[in-house]
PDB file of N, CA and C in Angstrom:
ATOM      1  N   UNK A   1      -4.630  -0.903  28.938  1.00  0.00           N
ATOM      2  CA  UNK A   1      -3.635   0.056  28.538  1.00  0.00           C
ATOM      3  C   UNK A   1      -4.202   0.896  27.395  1.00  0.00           C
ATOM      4  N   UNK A   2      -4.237   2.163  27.499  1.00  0.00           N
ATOM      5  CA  UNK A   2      -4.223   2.965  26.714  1.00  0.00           C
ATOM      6  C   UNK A   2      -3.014   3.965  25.969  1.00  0.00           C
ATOM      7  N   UNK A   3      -3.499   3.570  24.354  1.00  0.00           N
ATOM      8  CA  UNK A   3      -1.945   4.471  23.604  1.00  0.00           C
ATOM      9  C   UNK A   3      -2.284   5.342  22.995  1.00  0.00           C
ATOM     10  N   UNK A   4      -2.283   6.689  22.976  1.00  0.00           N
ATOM     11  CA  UNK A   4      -2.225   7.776  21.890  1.00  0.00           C
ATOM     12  C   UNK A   4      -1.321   7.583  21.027  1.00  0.00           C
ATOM     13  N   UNK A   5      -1.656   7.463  19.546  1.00  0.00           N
ATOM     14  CA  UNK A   5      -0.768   7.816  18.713  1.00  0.00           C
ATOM     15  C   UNK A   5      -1.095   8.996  17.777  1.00  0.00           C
ATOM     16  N   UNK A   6       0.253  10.256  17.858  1.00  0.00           N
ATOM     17  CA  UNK A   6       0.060  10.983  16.763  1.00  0.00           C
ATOM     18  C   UNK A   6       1.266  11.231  16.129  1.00  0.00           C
ATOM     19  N   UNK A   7       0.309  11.906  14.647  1.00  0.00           N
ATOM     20  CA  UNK A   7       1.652  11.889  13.979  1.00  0.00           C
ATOM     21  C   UNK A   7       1.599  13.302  13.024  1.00  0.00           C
ATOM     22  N   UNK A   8       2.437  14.279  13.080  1.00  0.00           N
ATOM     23  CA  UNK A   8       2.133  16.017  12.378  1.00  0.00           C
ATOM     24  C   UNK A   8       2.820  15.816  11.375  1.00  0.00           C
ATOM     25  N   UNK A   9       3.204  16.202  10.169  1.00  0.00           N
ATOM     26  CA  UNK A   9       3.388  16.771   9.280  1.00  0.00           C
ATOM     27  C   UNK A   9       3.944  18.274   9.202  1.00  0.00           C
ATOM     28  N   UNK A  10       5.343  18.570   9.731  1.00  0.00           N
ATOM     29  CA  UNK A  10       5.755  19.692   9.867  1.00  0.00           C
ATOM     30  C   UNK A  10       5.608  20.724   8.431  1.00  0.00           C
ATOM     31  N   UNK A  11       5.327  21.614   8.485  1.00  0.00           N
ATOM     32  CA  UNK A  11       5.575  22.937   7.476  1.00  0.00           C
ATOM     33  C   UNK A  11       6.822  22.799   6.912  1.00  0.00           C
ATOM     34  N   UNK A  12       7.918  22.232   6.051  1.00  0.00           N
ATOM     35  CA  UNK A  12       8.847  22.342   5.715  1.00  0.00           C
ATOM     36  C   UNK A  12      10.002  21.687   7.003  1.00  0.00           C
ATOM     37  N   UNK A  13       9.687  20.637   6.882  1.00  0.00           N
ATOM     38  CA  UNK A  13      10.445  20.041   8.067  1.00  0.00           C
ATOM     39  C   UNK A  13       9.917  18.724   8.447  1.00  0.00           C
ATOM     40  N   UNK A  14      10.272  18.081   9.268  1.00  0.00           N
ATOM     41  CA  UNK A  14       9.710  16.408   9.432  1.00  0.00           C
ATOM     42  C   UNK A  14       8.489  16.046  10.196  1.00  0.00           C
ATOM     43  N   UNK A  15       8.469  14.828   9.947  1.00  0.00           N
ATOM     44  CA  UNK A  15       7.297  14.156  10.415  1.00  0.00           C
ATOM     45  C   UNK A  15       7.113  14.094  11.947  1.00  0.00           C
ATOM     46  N   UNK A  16       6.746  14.714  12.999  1.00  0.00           N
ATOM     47  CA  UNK A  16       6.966  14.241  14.035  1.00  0.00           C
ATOM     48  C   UNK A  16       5.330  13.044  14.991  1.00  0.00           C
ATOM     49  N   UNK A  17       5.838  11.806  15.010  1.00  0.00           N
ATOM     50  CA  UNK A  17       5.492  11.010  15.572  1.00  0.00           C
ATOM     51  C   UNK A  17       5.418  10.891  17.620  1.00  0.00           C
ATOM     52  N   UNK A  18       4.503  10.578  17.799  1.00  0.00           N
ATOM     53  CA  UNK A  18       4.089  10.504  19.306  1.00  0.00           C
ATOM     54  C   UNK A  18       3.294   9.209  19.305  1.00  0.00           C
ATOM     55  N   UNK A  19       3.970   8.397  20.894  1.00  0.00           N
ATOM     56  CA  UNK A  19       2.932   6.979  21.111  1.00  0.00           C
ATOM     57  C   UNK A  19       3.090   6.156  19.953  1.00  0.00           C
ATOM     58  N   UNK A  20       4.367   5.563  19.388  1.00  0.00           N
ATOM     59  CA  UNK A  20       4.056   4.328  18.173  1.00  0.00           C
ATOM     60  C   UNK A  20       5.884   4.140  18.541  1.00  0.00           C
ATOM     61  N   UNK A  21       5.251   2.929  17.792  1.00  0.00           N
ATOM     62  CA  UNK A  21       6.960   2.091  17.869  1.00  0.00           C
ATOM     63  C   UNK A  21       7.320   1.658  16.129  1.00  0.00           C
ATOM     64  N   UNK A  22       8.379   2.136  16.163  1.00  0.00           N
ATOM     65  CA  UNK A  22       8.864   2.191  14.712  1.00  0.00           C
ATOM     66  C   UNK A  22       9.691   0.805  14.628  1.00  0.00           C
ATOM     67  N   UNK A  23       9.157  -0.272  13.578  1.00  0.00           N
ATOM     68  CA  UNK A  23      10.070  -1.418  13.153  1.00  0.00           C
ATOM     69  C   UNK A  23      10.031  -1.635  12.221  1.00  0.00           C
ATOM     70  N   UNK A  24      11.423  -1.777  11.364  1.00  0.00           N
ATOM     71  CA  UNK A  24      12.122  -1.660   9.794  1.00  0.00           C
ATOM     72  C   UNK A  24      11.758  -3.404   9.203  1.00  0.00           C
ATOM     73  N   UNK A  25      12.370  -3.313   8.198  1.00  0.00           N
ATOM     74  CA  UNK A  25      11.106  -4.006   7.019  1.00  0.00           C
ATOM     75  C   UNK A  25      11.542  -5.702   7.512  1.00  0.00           C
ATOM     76  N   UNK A  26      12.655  -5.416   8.608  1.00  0.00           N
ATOM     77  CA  UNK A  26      12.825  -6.910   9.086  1.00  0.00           C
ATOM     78  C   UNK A  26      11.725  -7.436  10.543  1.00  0.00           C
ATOM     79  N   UNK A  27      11.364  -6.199  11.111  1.00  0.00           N
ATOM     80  CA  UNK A  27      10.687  -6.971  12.016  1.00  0.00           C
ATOM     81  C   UNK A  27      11.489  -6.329  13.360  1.00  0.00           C
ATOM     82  N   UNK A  28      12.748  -5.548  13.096  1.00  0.00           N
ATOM     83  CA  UNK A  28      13.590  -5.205  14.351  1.00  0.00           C
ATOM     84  C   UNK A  28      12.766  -3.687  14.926  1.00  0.00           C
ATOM     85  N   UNK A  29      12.738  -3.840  16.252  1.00  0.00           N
ATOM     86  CA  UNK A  29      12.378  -2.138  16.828  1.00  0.00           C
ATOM     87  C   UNK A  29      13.258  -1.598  16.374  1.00  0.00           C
ATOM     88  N   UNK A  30      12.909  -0.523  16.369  1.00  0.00           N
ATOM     89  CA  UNK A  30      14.223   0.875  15.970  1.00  0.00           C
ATOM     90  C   UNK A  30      14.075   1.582  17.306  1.00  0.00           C
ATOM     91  N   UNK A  31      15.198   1.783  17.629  1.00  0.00           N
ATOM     92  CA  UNK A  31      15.590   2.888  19.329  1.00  0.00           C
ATOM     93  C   UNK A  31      15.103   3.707  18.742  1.00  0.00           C
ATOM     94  N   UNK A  32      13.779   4.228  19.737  1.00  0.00           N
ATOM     95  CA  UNK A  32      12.901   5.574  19.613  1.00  0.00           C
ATOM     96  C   UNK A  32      12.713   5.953  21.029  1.00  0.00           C
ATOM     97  N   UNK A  33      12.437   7.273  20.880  1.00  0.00           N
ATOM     98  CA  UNK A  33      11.898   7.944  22.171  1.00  0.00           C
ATOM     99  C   UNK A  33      10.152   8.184  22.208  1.00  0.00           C
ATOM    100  N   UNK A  34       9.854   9.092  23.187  1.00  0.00           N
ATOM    101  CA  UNK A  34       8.612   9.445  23.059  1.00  0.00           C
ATOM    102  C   UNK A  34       8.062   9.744  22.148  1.00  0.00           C
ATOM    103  N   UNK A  35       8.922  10.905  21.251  1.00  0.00           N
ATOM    104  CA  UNK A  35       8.917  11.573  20.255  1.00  0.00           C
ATOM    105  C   UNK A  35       9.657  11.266  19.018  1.00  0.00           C
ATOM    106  N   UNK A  36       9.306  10.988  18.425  1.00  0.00           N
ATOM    107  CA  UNK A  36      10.176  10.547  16.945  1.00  0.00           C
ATOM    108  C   UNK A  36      10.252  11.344  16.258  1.00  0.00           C
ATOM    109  N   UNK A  37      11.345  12.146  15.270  1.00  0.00           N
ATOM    110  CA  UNK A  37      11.253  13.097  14.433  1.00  0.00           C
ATOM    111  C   UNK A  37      11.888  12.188  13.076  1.00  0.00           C
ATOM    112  N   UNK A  38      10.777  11.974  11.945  1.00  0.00           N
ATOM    113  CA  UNK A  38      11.030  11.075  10.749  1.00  0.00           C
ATOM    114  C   UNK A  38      11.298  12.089   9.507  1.00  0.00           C
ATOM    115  N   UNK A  39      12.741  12.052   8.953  1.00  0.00           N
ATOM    116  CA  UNK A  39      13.156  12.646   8.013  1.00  0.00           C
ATOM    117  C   UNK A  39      11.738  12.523   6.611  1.00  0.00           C
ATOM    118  N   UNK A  40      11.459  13.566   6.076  1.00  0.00           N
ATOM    119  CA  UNK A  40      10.762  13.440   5.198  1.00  0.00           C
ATOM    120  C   UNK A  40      11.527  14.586   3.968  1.00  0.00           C
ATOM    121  N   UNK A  41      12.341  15.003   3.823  1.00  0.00           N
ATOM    122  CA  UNK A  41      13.218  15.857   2.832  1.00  0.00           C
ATOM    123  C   UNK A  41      14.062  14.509   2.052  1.00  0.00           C
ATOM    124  N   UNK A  42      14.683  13.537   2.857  1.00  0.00           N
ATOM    125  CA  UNK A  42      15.754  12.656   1.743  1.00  0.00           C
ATOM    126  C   UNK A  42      17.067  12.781   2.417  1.00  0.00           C
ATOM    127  N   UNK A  43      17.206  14.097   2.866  1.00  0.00           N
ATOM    128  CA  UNK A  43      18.837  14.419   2.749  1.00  0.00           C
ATOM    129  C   UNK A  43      19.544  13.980   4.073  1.00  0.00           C
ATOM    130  N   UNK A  44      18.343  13.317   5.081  1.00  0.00           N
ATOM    131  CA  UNK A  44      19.349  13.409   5.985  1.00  0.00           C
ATOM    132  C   UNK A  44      20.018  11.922   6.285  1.00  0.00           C
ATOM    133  N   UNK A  45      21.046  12.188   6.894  1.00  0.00           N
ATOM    134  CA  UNK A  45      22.255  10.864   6.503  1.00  0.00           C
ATOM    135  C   UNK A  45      22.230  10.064   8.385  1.00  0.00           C
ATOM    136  N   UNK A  46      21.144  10.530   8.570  1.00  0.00           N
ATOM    137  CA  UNK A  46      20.624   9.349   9.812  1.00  0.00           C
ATOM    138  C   UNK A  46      19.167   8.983   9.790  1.00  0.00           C
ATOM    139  N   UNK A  47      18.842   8.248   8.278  1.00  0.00           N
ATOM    140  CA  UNK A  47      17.294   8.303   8.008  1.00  0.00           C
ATOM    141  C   UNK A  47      17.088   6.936   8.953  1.00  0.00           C
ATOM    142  N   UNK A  48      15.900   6.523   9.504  1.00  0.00           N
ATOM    143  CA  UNK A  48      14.387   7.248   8.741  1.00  0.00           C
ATOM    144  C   UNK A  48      14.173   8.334   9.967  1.00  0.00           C
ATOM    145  N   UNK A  49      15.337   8.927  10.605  1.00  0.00           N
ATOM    146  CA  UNK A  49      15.243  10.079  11.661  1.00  0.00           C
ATOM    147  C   UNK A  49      15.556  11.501  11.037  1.00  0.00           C
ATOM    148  N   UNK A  50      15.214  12.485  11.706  1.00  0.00           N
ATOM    149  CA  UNK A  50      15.541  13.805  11.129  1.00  0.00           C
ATOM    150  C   UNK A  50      16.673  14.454  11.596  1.00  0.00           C
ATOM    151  N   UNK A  51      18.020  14.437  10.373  1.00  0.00           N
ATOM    152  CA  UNK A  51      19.246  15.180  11.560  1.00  0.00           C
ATOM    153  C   UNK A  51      19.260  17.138  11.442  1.00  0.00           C
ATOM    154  N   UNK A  52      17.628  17.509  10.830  1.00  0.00           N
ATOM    155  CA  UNK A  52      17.975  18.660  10.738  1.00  0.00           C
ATOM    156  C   UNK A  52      18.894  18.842   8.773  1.00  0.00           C
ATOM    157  N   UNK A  53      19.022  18.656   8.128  1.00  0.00           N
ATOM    158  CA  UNK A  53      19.579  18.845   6.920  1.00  0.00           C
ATOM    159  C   UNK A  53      18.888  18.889   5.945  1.00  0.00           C
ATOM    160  N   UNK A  54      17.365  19.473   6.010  1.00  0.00           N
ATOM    161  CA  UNK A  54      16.462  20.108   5.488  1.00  0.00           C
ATOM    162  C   UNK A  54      15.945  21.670   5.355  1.00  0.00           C
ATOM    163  N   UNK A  55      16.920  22.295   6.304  1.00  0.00           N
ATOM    164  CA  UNK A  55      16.967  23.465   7.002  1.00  0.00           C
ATOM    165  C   UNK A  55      17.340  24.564   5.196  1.00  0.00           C
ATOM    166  N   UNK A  56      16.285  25.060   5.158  1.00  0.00           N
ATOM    167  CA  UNK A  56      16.646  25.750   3.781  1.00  0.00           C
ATOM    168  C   UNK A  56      17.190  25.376   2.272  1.00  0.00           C
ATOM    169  N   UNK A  57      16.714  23.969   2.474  1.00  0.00           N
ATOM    170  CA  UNK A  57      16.857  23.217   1.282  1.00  0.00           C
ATOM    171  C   UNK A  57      15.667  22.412   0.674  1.00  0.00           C
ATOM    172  N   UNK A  58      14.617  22.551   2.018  1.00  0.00           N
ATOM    173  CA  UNK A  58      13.044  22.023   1.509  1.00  0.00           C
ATOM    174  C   UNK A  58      11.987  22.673   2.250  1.00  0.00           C
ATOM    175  N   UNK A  59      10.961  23.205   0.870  1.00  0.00           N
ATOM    176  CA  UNK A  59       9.698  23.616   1.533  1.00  0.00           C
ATOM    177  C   UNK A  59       8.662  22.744   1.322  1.00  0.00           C
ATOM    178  N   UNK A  60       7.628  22.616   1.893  1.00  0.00           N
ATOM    179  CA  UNK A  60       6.436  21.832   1.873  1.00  0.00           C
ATOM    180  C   UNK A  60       5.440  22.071   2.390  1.00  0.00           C
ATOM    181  N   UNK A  61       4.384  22.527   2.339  1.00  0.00           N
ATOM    182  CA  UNK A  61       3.270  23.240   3.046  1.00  0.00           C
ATOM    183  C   UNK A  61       1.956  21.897   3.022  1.00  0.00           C
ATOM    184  N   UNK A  62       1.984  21.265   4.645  1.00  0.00           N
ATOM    185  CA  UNK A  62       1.619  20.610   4.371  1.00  0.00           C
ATOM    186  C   UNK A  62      -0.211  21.261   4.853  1.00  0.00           C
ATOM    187  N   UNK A  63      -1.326  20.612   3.978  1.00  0.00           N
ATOM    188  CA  UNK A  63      -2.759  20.773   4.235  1.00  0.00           C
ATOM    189  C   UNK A  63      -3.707  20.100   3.989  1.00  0.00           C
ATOM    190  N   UNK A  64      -4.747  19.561   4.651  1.00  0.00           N
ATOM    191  CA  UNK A  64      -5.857  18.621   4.291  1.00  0.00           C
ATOM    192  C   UNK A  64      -6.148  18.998   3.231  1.00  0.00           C
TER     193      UNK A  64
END
């Protein structure tokens, strides 16, 4: 079996994850899809997912 995993660093916006399985500090999977979009602003109130509530309230330019 072969897995790609990637993971971007949006421009002012979230983390989006591909190919990985997300499990919280107990050991439980977290319901994910293909695509994971991981809040990285704070604000959003369905963390560690992105509900969008970063939208003109955080910039971040992300660069090697």
């Amino acid at each position: 079996m072969i897995i790609i995993a990637e993971v971007k660093f949006l421009d002012n916006g979230p983390i989006v994850a591909t190919g990985v399985t997300l499990v919280d500090g107990e050991g439980n999977q977290l319901d994910s899809k293909a695509e994971v979009y991981l809040c990285r602003c704070g604000l959003s109130k369905n963390k560690p997912f992105c509900d969008g509530s970063h939208k003109n309230k955080f910039e971040s330019t992300v660069r090697a």
